[in-house]
PDB file of N, CA and C in Angstrom:
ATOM      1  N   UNK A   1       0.843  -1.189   0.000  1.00  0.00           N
ATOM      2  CA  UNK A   1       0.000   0.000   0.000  1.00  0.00           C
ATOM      3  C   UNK A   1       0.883   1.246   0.000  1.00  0.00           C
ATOM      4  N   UNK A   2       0.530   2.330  -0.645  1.00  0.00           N
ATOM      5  CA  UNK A   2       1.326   3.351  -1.098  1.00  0.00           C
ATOM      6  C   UNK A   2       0.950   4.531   0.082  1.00  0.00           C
ATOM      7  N   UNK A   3      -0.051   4.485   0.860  1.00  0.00           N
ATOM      8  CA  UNK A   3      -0.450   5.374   1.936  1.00  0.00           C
ATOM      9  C   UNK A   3      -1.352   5.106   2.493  1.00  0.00           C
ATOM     10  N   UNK A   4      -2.112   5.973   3.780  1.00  0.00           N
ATOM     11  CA  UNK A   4      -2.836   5.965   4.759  1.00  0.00           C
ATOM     12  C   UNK A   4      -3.873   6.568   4.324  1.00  0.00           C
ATOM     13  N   UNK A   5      -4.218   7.735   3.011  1.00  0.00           N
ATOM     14  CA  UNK A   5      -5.290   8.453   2.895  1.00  0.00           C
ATOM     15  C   UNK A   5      -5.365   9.367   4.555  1.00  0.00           C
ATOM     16  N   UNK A   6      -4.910   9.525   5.208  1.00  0.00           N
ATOM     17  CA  UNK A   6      -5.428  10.588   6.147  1.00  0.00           C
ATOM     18  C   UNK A   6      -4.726  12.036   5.763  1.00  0.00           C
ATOM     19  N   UNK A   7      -2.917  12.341   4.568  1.00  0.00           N
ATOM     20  CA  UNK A   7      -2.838  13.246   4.493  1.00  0.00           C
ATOM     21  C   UNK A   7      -3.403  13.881   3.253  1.00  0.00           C
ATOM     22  N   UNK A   8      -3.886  14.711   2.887  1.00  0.00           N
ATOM     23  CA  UNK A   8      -4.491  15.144   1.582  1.00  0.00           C
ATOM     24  C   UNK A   8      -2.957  15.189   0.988  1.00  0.00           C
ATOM     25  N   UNK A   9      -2.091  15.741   1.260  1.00  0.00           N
ATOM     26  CA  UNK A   9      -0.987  15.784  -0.094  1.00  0.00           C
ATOM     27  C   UNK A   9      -0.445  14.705  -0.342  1.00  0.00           C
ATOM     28  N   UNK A  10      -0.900  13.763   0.051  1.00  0.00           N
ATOM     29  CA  UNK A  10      -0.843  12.196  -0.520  1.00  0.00           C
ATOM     30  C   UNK A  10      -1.947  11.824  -1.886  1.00  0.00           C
ATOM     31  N   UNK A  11      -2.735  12.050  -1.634  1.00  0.00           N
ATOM     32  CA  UNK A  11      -4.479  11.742  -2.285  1.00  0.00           C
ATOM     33  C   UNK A  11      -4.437  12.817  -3.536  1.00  0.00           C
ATOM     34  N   UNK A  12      -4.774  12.438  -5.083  1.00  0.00           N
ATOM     35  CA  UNK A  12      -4.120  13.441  -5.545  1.00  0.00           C
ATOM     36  C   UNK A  12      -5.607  12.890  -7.044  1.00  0.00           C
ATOM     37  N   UNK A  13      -5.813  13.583  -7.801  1.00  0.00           N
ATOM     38  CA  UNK A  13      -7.243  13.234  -8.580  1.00  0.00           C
ATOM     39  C   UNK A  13      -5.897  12.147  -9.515  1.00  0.00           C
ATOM     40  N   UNK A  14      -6.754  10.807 -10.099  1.00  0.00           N
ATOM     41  CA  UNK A  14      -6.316  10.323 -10.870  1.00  0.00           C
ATOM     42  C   UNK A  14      -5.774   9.222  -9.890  1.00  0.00           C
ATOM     43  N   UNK A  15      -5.401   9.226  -8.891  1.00  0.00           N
ATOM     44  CA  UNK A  15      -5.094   7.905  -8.111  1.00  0.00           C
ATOM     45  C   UNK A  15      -6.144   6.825  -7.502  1.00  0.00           C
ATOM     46  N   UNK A  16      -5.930   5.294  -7.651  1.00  0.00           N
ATOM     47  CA  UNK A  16      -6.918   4.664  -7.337  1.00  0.00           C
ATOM     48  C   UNK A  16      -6.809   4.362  -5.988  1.00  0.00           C
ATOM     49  N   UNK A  17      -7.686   4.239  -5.113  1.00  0.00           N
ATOM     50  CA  UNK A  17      -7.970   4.603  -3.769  1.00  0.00           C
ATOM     51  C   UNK A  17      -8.966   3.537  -3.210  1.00  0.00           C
ATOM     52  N   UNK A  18      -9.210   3.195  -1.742  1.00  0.00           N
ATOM     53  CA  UNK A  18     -10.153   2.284  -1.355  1.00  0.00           C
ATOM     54  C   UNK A  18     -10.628   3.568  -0.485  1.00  0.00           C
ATOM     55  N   UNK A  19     -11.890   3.655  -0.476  1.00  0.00           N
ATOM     56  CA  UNK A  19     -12.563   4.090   0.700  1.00  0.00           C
ATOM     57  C   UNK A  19     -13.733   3.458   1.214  1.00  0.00           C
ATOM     58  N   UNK A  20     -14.256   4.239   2.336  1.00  0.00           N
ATOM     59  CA  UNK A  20     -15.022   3.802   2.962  1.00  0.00           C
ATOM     60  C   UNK A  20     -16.510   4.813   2.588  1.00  0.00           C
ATOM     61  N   UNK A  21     -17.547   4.120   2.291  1.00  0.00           N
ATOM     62  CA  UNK A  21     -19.013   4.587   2.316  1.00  0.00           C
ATOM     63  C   UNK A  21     -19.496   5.531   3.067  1.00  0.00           C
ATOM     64  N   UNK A  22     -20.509   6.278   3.380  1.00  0.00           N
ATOM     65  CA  UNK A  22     -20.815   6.686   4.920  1.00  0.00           C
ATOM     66  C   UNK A  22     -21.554   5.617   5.226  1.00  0.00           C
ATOM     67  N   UNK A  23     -22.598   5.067   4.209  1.00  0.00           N
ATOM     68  CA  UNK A  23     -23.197   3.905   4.766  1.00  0.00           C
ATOM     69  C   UNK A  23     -22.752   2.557   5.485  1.00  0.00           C
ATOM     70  N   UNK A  24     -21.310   2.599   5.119  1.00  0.00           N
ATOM     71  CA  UNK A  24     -20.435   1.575   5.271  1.00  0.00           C
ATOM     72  C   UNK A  24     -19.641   1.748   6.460  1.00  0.00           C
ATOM     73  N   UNK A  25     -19.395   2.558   6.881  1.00  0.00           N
ATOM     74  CA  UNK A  25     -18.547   3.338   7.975  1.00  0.00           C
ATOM     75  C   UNK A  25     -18.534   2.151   8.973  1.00  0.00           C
ATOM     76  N   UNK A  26     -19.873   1.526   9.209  1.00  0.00           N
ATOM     77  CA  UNK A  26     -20.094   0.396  10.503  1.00  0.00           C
ATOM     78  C   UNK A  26     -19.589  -0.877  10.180  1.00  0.00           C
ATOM     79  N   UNK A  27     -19.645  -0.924   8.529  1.00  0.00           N
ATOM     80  CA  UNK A  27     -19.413  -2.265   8.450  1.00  0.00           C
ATOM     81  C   UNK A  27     -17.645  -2.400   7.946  1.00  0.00           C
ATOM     82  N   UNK A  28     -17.004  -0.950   7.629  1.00  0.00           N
ATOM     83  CA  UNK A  28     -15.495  -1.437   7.193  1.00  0.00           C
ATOM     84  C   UNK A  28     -15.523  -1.655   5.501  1.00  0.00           C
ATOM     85  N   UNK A  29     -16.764  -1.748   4.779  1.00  0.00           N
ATOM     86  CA  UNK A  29     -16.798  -2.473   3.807  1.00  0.00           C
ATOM     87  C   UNK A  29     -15.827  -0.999   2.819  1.00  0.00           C
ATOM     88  N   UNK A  30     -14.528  -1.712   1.650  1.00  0.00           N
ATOM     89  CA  UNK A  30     -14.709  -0.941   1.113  1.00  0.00           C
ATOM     90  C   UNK A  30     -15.104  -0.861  -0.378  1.00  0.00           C
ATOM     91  N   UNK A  31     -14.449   0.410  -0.917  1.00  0.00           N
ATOM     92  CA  UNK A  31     -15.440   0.478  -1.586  1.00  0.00           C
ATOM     93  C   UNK A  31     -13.933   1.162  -3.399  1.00  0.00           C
ATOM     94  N   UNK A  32     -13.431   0.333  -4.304  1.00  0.00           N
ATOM     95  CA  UNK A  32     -12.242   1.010  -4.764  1.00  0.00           C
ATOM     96  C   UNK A  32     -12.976   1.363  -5.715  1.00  0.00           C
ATOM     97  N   UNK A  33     -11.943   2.601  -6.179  1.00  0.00           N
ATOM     98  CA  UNK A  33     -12.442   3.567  -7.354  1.00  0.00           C
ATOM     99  C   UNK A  33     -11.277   4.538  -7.477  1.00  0.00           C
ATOM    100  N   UNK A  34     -11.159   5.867  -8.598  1.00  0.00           N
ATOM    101  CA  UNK A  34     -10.122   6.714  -9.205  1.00  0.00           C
ATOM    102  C   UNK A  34     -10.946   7.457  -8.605  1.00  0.00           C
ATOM    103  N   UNK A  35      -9.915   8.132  -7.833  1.00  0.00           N
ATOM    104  CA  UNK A  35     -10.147  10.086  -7.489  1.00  0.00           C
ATOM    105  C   UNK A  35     -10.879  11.036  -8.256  1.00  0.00           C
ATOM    106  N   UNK A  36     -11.324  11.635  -8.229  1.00  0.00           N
ATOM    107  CA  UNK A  36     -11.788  13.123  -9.120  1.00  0.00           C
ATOM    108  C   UNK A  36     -11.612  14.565  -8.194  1.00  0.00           C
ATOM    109  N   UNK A  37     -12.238  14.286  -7.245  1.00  0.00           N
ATOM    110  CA  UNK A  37     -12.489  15.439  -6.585  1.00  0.00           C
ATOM    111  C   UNK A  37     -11.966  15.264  -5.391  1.00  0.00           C
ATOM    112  N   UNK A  38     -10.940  16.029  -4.476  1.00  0.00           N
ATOM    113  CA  UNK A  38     -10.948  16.866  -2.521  1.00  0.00           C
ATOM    114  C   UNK A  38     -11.536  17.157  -2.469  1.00  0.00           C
ATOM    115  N   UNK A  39     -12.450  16.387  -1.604  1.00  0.00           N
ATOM    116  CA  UNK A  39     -13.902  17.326  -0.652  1.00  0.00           C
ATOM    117  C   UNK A  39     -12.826  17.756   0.578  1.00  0.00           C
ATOM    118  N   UNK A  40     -11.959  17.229   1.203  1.00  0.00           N
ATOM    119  CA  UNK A  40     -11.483  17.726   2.447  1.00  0.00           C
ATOM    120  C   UNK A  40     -10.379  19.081   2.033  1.00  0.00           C
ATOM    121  N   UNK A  41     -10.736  19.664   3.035  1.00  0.00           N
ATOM    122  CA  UNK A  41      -9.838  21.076   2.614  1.00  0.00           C
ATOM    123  C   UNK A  41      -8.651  21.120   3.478  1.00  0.00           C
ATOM    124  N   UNK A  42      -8.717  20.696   4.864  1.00  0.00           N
ATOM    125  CA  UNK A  42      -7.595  20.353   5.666  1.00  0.00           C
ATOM    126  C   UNK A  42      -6.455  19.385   5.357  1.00  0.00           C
ATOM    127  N   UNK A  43      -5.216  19.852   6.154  1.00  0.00           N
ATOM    128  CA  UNK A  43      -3.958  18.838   5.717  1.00  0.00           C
ATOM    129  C   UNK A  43      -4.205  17.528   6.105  1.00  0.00           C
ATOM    130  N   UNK A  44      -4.858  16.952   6.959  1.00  0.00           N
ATOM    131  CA  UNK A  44      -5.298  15.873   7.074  1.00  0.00           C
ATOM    132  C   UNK A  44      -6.695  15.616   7.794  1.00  0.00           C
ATOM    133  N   UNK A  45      -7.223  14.405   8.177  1.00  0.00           N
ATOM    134  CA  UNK A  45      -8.290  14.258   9.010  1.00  0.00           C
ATOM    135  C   UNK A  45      -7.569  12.463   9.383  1.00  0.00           C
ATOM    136  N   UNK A  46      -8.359  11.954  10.993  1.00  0.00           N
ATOM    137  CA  UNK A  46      -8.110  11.463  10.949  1.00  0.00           C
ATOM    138  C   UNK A  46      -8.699   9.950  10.114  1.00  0.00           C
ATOM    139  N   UNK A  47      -9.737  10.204  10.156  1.00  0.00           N
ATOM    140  CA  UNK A  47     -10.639   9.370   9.748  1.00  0.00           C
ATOM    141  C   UNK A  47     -10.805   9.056   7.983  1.00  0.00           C
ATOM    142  N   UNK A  48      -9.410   9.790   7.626  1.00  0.00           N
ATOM    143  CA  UNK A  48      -9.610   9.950   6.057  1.00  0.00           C
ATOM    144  C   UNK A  48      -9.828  11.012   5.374  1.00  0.00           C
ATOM    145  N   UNK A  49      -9.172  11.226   4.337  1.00  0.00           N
ATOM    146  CA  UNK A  49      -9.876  12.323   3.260  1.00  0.00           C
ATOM    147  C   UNK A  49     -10.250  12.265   2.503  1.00  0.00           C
ATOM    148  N   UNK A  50     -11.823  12.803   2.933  1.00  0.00           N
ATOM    149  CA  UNK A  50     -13.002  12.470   1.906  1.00  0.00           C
ATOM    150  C   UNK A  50     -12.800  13.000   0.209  1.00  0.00           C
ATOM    151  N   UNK A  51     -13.571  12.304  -0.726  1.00  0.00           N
ATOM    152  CA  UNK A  51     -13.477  12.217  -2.166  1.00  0.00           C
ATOM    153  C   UNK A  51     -14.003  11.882  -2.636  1.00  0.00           C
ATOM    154  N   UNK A  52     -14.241  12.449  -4.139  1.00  0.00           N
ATOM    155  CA  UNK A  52     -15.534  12.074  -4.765  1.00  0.00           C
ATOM    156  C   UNK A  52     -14.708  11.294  -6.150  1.00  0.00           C
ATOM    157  N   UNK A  53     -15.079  10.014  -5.906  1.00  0.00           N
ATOM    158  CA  UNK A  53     -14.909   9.271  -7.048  1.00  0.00           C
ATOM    159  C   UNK A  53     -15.247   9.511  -8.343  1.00  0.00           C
ATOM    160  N   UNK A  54     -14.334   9.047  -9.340  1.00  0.00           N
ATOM    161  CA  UNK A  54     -14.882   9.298 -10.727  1.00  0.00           C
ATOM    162  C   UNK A  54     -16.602   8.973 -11.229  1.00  0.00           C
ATOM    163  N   UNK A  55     -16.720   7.967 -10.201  1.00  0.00           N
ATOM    164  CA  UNK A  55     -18.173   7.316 -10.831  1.00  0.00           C
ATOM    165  C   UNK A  55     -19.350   8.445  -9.419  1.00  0.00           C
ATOM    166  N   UNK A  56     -18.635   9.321  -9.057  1.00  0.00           N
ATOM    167  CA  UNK A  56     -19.587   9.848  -7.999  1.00  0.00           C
ATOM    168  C   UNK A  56     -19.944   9.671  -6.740  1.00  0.00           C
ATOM    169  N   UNK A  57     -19.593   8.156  -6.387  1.00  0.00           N
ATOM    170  CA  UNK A  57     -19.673   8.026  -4.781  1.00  0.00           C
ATOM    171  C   UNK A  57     -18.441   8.511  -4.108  1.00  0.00           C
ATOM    172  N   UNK A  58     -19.035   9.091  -2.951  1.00  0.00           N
ATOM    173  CA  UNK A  58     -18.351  10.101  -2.044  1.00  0.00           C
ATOM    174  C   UNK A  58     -17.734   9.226  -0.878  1.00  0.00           C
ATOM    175  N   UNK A  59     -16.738   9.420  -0.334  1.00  0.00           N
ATOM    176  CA  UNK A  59     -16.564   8.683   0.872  1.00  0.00           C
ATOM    177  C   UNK A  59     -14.621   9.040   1.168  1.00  0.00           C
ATOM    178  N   UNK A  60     -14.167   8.207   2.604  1.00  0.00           N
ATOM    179  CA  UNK A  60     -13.270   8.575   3.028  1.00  0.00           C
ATOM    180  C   UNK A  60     -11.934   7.417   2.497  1.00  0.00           C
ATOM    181  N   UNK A  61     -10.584   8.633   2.111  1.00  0.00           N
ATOM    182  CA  UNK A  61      -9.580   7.300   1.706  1.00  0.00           C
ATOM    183  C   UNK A  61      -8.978   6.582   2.834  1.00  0.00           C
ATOM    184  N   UNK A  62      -9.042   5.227   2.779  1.00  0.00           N
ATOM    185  CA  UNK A  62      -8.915   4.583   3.749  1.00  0.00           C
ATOM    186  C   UNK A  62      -7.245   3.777   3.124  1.00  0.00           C
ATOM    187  N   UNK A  63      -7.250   3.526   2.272  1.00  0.00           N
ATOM    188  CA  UNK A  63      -5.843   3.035   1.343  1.00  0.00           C
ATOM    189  C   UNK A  63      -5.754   3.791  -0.182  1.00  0.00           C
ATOM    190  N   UNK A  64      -4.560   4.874  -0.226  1.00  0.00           N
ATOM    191  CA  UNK A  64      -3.683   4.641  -1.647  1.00  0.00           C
ATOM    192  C   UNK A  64      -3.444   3.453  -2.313  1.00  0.00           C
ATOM    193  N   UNK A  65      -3.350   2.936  -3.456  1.00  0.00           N
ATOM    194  CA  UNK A  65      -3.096   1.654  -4.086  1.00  0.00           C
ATOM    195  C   UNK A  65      -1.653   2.201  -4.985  1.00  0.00           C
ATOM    196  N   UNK A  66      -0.787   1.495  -5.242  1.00  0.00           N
ATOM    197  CA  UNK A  66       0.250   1.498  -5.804  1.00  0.00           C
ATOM    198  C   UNK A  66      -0.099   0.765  -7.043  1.00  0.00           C
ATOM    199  N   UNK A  67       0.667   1.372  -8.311  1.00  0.00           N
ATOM    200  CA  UNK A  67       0.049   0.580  -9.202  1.00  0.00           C
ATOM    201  C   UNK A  67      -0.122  -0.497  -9.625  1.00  0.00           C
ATOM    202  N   UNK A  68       1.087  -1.378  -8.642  1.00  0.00           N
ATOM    203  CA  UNK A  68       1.036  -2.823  -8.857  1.00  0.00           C
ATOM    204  C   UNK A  68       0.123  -3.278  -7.780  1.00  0.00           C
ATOM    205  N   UNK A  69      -0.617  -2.743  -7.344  1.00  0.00           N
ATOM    206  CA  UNK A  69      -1.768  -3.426  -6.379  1.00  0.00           C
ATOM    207  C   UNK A  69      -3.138  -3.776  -7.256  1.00  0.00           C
ATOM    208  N   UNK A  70      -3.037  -2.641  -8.069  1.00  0.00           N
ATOM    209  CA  UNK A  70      -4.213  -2.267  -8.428  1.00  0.00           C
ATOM    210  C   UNK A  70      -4.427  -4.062  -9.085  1.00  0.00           C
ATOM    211  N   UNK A  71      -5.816  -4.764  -9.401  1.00  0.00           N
ATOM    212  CA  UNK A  71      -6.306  -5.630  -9.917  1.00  0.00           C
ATOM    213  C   UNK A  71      -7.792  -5.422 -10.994  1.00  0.00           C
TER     214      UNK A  71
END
């Protein structure tokens, strides 16, 4: 894994990312997809920095993927 997703100058549009749902938040489930958008404006959070996926679902990065992760 290439990062933690909690600093934004890690998280960058165009990187593929695992996050977490809000709906999902309880269950851990995640959820992978490519960046588009920083919703978080701060240098970090702990809980993740939220993002809006290319396909539109919103949620927090929980893992960077390196490109040899990606599947």
């Amino acid at each position: 894994m290439a990062g933690s997703g909690r600093n934004r100058s890690d998280v960058k549009p165009g990187l593929t990312v695992d996050i977490v749902l809000k709906q999902d938040q309880r269950t851990g489930k995640l959820t992978r997809g490519v960046v588009k958008d920083l919703l978080t404006n701060s240098a970090t959070h702990p809980h993740g920095i939220k993002v809006r996926l290319q396909d539109g679902q919103v949620g927090r990065v929980q893992a960077i993927l390196n490109e040899g992760d990606q599947r």
